[in-house]
C-alpha atoms as a PDB file:
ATOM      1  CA  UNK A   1     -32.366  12.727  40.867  1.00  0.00           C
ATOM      2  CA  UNK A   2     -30.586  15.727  40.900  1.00  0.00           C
ATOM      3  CA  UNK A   3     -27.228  16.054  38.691  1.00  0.00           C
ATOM      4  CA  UNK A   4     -28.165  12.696  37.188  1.00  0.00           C
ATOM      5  CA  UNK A   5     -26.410  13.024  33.199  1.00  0.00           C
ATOM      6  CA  UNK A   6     -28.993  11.687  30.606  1.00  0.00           C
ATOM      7  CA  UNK A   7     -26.860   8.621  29.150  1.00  0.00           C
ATOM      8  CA  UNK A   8     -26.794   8.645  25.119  1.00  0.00           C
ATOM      9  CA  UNK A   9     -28.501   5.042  23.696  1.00  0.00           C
ATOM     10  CA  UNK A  10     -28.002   5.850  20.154  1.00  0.00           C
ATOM     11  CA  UNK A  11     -26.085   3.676  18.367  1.00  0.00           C
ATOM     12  CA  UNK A  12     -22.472   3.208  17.640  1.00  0.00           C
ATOM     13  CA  UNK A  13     -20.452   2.689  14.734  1.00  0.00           C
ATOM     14  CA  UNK A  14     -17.547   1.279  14.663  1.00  0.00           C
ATOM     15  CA  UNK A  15     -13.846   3.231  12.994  1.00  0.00           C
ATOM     16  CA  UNK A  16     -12.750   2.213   9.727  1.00  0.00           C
ATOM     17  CA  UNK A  17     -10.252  -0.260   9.534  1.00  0.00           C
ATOM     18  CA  UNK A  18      -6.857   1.125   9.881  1.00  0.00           C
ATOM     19  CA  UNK A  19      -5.737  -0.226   6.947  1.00  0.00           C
ATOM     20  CA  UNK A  20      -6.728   1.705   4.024  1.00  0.00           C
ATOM     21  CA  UNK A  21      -4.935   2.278   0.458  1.00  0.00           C
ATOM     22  CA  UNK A  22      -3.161   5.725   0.494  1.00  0.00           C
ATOM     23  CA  UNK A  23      -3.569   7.377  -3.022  1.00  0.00           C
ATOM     24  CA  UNK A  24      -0.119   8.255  -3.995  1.00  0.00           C
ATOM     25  CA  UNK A  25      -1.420   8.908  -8.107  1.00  0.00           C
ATOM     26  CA  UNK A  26       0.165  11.568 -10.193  1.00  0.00           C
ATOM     27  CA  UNK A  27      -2.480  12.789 -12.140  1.00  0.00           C
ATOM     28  CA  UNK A  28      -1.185  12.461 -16.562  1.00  0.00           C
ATOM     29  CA  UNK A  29      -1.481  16.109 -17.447  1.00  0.00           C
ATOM     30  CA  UNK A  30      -2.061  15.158 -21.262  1.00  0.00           C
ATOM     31  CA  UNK A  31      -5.264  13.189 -20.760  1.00  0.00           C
ATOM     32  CA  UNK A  32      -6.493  13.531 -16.415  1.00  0.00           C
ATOM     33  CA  UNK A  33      -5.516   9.630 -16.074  1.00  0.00           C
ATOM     34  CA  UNK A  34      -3.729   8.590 -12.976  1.00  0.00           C
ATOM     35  CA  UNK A  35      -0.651   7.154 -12.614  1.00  0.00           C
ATOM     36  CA  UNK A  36       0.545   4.645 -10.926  1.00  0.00           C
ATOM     37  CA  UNK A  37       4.262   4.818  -9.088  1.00  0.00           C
ATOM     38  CA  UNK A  38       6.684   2.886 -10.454  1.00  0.00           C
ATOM     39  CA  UNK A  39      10.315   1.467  -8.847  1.00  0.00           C
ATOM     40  CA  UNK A  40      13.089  -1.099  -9.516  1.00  0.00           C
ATOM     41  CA  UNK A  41      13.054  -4.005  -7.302  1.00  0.00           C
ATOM     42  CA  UNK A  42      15.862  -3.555  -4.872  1.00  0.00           C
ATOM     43  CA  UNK A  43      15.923  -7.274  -3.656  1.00  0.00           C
ATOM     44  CA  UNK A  44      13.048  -9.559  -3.202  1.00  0.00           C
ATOM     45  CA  UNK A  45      13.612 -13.135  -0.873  1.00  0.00           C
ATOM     46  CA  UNK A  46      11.079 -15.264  -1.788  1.00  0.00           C
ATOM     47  CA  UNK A  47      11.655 -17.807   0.937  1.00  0.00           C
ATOM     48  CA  UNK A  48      11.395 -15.100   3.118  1.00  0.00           C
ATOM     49  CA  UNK A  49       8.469 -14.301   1.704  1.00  0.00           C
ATOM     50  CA  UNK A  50       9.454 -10.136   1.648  1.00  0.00           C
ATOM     51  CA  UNK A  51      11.629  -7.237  -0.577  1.00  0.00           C
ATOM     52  CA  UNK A  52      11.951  -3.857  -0.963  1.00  0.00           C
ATOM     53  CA  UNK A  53      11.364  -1.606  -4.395  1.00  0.00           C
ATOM     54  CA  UNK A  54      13.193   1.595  -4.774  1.00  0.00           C
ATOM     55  CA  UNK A  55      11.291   4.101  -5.534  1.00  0.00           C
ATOM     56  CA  UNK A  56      11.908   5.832  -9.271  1.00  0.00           C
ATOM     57  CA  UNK A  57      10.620   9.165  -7.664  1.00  0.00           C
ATOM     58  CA  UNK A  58      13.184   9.349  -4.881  1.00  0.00           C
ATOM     59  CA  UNK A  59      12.760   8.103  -1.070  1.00  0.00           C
ATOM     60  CA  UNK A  60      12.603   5.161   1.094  1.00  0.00           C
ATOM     61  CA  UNK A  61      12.185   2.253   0.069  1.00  0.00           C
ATOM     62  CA  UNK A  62       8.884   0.459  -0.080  1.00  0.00           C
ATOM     63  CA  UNK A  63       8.725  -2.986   1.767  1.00  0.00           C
ATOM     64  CA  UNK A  64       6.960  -5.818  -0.274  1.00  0.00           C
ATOM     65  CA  UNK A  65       4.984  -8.952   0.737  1.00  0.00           C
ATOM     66  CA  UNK A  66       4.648 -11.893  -0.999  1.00  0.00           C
ATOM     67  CA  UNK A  67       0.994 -11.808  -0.879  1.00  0.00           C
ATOM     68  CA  UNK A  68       1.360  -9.066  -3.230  1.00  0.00           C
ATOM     69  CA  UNK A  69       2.918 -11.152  -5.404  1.00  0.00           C
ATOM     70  CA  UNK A  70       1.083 -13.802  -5.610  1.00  0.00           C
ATOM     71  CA  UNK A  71      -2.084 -11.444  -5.829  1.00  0.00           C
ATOM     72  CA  UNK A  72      -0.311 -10.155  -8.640  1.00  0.00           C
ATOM     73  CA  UNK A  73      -0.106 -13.660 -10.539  1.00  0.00           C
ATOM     74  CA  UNK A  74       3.373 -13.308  -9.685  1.00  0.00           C
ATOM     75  CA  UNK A  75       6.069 -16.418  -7.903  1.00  0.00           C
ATOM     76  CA  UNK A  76       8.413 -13.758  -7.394  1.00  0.00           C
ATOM     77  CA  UNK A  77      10.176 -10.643  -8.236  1.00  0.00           C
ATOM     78  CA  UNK A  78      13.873 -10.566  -9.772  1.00  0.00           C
ATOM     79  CA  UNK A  79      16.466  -7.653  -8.697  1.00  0.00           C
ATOM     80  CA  UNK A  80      16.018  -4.746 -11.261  1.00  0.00           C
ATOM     81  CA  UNK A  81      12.960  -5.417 -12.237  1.00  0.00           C
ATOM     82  CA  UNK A  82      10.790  -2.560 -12.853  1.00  0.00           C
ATOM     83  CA  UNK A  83       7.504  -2.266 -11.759  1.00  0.00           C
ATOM     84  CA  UNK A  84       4.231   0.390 -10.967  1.00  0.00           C
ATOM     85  CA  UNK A  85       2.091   0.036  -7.423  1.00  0.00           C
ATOM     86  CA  UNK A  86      -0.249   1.688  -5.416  1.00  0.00           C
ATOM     87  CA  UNK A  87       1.119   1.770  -1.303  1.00  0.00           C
ATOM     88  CA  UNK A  88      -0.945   0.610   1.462  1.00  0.00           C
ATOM     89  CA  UNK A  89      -0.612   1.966   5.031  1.00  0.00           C
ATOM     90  CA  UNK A  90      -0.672  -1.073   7.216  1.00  0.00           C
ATOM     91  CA  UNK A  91      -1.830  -1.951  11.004  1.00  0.00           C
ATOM     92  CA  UNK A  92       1.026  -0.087  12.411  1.00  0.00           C
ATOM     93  CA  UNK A  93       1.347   2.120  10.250  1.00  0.00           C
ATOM     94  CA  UNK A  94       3.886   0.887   7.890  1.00  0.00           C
ATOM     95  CA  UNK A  95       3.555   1.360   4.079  1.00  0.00           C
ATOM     96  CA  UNK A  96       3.846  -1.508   1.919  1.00  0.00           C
ATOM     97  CA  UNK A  97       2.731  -1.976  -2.435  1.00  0.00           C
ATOM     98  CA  UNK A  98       0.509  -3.468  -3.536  1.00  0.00           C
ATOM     99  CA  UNK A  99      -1.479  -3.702  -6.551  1.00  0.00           C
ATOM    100  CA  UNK A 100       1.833  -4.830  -8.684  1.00  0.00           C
ATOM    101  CA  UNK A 101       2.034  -4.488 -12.095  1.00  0.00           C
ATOM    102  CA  UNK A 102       5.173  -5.130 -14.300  1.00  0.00           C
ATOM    103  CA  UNK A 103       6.106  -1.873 -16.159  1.00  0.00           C
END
């Protein structure tokens, strides 16, 4: 047939899931290591099962679930604490830590 568009049959793969850990690592001049950010725990609500931590570096303020918490080996997180955390960029493209460590 004329003007008949060959149709492609090769296979597709499917995006990435949108959710994927953004590296936010200083690199340790002294030694190459990476470091992790660290904040203060501006309030945490753990029957709400969220919180924020304020950044030590500056800017907003970086929401907190309790699933990383728990995943932490953590019940909950006190005001002031300090901590270090990597940041994940959610669904919608929110940022959240996770990989909590107490500093």
């Amino acid at each position: 047939m004329k003007g008949r568009s060959e149709i492609d049959y090769s296979p597709v793969r499917p995006l990435p899931f949108p959710s994927q850990l953004v590296s936010c690592h200083d690199a340790d001049e002294t030694n190459g290591e990476a470091l992790m950010p660290t904040g203060t725990v501006k309030w945490f609500n753990a029957t709400k099962g969220y919180g924020f931590i304020h950044p030590d570096g500056g800017g907003a303020d970086v929401f907190v679930h309790i699933s990383a918490v728990e995943k932490a080996g953590l019940s909950k997180l006190d005001d002031g604490q300090k901590l270090s955390f990597d940041l994940e960029a959610g669904r919608q493209g929110k940022t959240s830590a996770v990989n909590l460590k107490l500093a």
